[in-house]
C-alpha atoms as a PDB file:
ATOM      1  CA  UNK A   1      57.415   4.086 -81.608  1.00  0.00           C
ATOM      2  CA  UNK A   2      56.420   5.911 -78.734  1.00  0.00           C
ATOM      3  CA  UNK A   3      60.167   6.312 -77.686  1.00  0.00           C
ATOM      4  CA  UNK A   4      60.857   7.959 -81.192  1.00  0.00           C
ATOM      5  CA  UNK A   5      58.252  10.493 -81.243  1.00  0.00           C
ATOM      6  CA  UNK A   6      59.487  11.505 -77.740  1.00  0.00           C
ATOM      7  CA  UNK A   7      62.878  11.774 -78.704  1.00  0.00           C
ATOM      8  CA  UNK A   8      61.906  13.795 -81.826  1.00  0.00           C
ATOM      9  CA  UNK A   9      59.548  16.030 -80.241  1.00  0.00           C
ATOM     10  CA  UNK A  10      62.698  16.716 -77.350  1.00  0.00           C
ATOM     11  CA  UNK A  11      64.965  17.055 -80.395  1.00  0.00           C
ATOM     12  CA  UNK A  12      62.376  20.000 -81.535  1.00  0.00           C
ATOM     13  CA  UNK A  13      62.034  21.449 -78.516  1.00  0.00           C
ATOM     14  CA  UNK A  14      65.496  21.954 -77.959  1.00  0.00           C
ATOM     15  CA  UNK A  15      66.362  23.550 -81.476  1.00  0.00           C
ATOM     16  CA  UNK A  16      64.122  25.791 -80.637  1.00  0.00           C
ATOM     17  CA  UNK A  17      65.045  26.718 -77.088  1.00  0.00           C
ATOM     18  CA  UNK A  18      68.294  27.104 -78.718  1.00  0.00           C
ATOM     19  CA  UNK A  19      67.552  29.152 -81.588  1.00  0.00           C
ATOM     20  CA  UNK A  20      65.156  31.083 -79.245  1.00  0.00           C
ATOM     21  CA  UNK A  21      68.182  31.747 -76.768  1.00  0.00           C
ATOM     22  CA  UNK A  22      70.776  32.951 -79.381  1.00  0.00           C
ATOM     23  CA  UNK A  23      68.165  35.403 -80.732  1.00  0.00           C
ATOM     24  CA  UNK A  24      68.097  36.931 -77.629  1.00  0.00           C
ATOM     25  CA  UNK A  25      72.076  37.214 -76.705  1.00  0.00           C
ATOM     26  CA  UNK A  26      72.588  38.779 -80.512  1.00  0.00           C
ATOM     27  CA  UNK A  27      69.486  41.247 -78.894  1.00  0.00           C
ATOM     28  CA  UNK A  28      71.627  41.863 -75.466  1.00  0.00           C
ATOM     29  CA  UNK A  29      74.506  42.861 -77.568  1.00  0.00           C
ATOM     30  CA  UNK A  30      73.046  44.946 -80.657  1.00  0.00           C
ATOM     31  CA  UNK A  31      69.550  46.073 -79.908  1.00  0.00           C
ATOM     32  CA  UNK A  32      69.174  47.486 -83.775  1.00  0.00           C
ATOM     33  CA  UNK A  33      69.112  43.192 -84.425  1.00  0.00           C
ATOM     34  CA  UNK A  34      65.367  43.696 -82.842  1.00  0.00           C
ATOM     35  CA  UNK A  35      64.329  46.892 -85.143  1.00  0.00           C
ATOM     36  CA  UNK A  36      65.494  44.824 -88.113  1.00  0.00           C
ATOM     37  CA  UNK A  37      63.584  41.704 -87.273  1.00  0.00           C
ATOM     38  CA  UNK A  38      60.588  44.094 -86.396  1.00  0.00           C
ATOM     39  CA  UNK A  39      60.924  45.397 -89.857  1.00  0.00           C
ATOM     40  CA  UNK A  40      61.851  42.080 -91.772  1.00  0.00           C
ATOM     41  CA  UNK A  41      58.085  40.732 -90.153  1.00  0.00           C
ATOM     42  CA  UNK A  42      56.211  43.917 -90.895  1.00  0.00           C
ATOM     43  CA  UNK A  43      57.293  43.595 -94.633  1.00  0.00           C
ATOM     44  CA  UNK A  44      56.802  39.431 -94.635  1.00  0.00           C
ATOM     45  CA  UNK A  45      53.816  38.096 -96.377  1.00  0.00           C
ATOM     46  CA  UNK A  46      51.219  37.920 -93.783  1.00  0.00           C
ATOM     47  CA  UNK A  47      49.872  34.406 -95.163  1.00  0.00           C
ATOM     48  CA  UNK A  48      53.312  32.854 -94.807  1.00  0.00           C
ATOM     49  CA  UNK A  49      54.012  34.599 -91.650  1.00  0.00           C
ATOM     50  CA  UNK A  50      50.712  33.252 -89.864  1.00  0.00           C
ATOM     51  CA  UNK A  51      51.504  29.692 -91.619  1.00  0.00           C
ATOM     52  CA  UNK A  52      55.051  29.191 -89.887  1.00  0.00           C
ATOM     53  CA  UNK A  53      54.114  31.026 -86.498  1.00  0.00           C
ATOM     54  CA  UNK A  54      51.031  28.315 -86.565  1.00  0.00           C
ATOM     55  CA  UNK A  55      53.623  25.533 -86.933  1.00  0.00           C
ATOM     56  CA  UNK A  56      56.064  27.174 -84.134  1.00  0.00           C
ATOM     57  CA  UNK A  57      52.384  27.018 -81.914  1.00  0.00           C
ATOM     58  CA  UNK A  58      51.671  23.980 -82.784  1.00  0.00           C
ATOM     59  CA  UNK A  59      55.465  22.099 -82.337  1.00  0.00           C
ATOM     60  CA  UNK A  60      55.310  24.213 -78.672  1.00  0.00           C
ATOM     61  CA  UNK A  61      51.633  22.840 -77.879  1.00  0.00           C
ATOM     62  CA  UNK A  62      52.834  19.436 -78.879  1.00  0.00           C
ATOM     63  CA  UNK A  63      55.715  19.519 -76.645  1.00  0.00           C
ATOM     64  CA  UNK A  64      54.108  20.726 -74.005  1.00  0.00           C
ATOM     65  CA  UNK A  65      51.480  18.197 -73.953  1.00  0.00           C
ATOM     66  CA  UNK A  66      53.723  15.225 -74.496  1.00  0.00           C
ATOM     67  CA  UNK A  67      56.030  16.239 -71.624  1.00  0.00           C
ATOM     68  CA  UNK A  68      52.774  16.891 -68.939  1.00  0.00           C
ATOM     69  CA  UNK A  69      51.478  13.743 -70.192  1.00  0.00           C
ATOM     70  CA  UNK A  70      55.267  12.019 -69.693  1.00  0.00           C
ATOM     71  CA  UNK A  71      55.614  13.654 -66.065  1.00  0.00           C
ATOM     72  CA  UNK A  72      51.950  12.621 -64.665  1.00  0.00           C
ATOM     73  CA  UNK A  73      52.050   9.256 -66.693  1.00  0.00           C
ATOM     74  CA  UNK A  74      52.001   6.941 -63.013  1.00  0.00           C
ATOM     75  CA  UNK A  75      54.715   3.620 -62.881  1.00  0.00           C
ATOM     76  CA  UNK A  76      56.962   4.625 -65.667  1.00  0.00           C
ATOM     77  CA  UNK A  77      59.829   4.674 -63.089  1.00  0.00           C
ATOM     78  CA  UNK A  78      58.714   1.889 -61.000  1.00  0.00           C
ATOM     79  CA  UNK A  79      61.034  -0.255 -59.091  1.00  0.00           C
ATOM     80  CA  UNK A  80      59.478  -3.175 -58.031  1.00  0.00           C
ATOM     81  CA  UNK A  81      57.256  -6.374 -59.864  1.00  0.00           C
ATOM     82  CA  UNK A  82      53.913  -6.250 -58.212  1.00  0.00           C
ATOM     83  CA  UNK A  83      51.583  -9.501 -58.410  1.00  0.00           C
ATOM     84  CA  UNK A  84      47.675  -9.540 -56.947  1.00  0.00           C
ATOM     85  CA  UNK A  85      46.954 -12.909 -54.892  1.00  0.00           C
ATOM     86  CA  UNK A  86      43.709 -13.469 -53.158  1.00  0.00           C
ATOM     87  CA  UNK A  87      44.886 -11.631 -50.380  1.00  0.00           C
ATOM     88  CA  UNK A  88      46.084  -8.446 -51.543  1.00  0.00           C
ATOM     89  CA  UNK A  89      48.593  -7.086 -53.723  1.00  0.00           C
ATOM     90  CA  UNK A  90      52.479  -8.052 -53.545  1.00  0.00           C
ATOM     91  CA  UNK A  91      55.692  -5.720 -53.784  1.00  0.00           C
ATOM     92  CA  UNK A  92      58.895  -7.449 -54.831  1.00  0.00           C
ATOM     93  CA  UNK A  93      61.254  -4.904 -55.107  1.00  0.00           C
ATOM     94  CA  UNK A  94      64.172  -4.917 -58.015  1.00  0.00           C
ATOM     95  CA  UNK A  95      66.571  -4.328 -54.969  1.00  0.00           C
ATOM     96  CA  UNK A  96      64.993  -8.116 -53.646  1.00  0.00           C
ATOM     97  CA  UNK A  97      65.400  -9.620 -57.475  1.00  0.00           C
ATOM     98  CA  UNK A  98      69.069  -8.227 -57.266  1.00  0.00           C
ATOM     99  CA  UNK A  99      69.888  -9.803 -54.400  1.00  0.00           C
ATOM    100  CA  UNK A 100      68.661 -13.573 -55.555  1.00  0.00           C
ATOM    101  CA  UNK A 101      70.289 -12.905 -58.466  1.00  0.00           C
ATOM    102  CA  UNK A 102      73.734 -12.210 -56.623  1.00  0.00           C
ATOM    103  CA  UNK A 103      73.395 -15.151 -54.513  1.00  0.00           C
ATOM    104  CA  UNK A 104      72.545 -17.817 -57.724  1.00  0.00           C
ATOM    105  CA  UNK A 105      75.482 -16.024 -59.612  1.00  0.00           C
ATOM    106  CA  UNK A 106      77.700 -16.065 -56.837  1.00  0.00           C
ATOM    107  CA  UNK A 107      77.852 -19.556 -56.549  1.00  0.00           C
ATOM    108  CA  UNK A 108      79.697 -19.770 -59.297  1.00  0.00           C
ATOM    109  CA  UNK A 109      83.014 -19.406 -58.216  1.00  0.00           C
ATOM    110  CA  UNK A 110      84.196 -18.893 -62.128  1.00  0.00           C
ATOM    111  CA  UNK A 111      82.201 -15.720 -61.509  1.00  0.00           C
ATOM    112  CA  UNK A 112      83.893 -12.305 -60.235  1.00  0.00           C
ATOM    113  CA  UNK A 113      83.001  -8.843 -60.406  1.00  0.00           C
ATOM    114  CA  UNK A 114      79.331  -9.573 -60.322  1.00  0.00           C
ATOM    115  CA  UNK A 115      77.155  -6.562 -61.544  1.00  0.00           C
ATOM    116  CA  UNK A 116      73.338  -7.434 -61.802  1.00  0.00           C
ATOM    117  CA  UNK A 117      70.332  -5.182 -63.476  1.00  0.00           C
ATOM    118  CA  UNK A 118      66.474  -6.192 -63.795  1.00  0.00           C
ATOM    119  CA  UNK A 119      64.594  -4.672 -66.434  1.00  0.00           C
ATOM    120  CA  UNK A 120      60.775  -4.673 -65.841  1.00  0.00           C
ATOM    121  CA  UNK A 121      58.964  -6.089 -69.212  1.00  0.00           C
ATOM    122  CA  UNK A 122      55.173  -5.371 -67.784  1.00  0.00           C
ATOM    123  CA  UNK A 123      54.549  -8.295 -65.665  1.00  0.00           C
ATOM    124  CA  UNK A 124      57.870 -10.091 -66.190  1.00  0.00           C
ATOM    125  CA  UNK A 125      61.314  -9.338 -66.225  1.00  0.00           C
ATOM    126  CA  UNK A 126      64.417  -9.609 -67.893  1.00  0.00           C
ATOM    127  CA  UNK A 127      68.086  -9.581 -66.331  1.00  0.00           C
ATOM    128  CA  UNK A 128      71.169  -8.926 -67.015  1.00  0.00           C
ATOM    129  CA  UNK A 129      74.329 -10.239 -65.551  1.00  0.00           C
ATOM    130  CA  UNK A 130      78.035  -8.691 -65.946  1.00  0.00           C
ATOM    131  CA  UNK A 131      80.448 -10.230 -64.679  1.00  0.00           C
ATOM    132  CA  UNK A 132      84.189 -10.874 -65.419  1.00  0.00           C
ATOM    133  CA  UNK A 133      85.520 -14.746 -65.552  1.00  0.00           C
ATOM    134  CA  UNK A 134      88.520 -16.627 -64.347  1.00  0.00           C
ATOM    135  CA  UNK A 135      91.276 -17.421 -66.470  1.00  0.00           C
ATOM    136  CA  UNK A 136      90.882 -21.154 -68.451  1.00  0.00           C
ATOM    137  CA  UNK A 137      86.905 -21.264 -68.148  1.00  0.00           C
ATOM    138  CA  UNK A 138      84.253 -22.566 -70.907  1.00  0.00           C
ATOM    139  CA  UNK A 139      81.965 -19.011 -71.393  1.00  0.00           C
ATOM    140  CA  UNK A 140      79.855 -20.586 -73.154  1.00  0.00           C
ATOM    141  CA  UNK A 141      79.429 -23.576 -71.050  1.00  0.00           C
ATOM    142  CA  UNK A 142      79.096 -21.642 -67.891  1.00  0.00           C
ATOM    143  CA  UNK A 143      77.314 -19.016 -69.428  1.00  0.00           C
ATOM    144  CA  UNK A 144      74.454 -21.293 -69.755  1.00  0.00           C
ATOM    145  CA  UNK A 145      74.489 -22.580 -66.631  1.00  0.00           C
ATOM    146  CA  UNK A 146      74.609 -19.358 -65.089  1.00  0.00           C
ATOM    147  CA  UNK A 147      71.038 -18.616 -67.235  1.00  0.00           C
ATOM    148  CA  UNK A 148      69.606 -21.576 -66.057  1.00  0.00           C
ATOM    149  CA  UNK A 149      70.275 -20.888 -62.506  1.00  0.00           C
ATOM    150  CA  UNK A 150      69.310 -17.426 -62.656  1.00  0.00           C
ATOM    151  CA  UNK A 151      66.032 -17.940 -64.151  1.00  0.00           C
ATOM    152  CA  UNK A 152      65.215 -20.600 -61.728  1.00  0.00           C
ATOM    153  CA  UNK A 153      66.380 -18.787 -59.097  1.00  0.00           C
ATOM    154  CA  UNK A 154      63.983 -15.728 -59.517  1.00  0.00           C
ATOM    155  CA  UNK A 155      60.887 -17.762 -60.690  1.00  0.00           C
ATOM    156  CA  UNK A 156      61.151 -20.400 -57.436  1.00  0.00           C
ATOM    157  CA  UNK A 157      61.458 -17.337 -55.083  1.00  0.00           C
ATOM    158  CA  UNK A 158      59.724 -14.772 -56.352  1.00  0.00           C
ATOM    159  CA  UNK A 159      57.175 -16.447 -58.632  1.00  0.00           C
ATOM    160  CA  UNK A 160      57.809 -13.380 -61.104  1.00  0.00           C
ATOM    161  CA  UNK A 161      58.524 -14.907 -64.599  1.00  0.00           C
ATOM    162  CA  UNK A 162      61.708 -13.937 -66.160  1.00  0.00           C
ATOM    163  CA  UNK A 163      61.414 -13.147 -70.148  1.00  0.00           C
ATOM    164  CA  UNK A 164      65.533 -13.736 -70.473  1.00  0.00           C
ATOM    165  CA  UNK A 165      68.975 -13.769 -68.564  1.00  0.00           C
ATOM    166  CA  UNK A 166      71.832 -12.225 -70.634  1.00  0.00           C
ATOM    167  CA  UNK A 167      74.946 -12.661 -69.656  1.00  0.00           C
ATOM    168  CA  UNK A 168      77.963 -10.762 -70.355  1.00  0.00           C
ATOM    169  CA  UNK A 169      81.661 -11.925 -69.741  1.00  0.00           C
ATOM    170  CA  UNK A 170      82.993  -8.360 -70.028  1.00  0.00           C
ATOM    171  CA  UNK A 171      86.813 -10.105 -69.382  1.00  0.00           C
ATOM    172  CA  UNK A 172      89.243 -12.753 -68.034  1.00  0.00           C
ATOM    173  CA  UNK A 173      89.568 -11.926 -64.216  1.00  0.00           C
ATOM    174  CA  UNK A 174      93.210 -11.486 -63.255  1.00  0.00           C
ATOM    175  CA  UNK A 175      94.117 -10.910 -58.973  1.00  0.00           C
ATOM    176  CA  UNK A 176      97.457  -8.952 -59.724  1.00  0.00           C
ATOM    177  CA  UNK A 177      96.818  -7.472 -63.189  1.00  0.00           C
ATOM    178  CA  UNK A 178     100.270  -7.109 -64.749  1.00  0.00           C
ATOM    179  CA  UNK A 179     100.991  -3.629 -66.418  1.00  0.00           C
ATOM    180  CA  UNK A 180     100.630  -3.060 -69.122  1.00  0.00           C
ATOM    181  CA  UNK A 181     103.726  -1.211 -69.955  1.00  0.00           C
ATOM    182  CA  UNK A 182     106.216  -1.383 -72.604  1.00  0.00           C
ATOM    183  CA  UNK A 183     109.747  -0.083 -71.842  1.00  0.00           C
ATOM    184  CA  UNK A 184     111.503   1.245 -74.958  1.00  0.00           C
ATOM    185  CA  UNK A 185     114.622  -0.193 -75.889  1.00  0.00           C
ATOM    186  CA  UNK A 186     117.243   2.266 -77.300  1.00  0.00           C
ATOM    187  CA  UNK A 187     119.453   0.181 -79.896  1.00  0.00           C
ATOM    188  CA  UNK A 188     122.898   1.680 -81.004  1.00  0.00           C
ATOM    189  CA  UNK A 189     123.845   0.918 -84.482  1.00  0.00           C
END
C-alpha cells in the first residue's frame, strides 16, 4: 500500500514538474502567453481559484513530505541480515549469503550460468536463483533439490531463516550454440 501511494504521489509530482516546465518554455518563446495567463487569473472566480491553488499546495506539501520522510527513513537500502546474540549484534552481509548460495548451487553440475539475488523480508530472507540447465535434465526434479540445498545451506551457516528459494531455469545450456540462421533457398520454376 505504501508502495502505491509513493508511486502515485511521484506520478503527481512529475505531471506537475512537467506541466510546470512547458509553461515556462511557451513563456521563453512568447512572453504575451504570461500577460494572458495574468489576465485569465485576474478575471477567474476567486473561490475556485483559491480552491485549486490549495490543492496544487497541498499535492506539493504532500510530496515533499513523503520524499524527506523516504530519504531520512534509516535501513531501507540495507545490505546485510543483522541478528543480536548475547554478545553483540551480527552483520551477515548479502554479498556472504551470495556466496553460500553459489557454492550449494554450484554443486550441481546440471547447473550453469549461475546468477544469485537475496531479498531481505525483515528478519528473513528470500532467494532467488537463475541459472541455465544442461541439455536432457529433470527441472523439476533438480529444481527441488536445488531448493532444498539452498535453504539448508543458508540456515546451517548463517542461522538467518530463509522465507523461499525460487528457482528459475531461464534455458537449456548449449557450449557451442549453433546459429541460428536460415539461408534462403532460391527455387527456379
Amino acid at each position: 500500500m505504501n508502495n502505491i501511494f509513493t508511486r502515485s504521489m511521484m506520478i503527481l509530482l512529475a505531471l506537475l514538474y512537467i506541466i510546470t516546465a512547458v509553461f515556462i518554455m511557451i513563456i521563453a518563446l512568447n512572453s504575451q502567453v504570461l500577460t494572458n495567463t495574468y489576465f485569465f487569473l485576474e478575471n477567474l472566480d476567486r473561490s475556485s481559484f483559491l480552491v485549486g491553488a490549495a490543492i496544487v499546495s497541498l499535492i506539493l506539501l504532500l510530496s515533499a513530505l513523503v520524499f524527506l520522510i523516504l530519504g531520512i527513513k534509516p535501513g531501507k537500502d540495507k545490505k546485510y541480515v543483522s541478528r543480536t546474540t548475547n554478545m553483540g549484534e551480527v552483520r551477515i552481509s548479502f554479498v556472504t549469503m551470495q556466496n553460500v548460495v553459489m557454492n550449494a548451487a554450484g554443486s550441481f553440475g546440471e547447473l550453469k550460468n549461475i546468477i544469485v539475488s537475496i531479498l531481505n523480508d525483515g528478519e528473513n530472507i528470500s532467494v532467488d536463483v537463475k541459472s541455465h540447465i544442461m541439455p536432457g535434465v529433470s527441472i523439476p526434479d533438480l529444481s527441488q533439490q536445488v531448493q532444498e540445498r539452498v535453504k539448508l545451506a543458508i540456515e546451517e551457516s548463517t542461522g538467518v531463516t530463509v522465507n523461499n528459494v525460487r528457482v528459475y531455469i531461464e534455458g537449456i545450456y548449449q557450449e557451442n550454440p549453433a546459429r541460428n540462421s536460415v539461408e534462403p533457398r532460391h527455387f527456379s520454376r
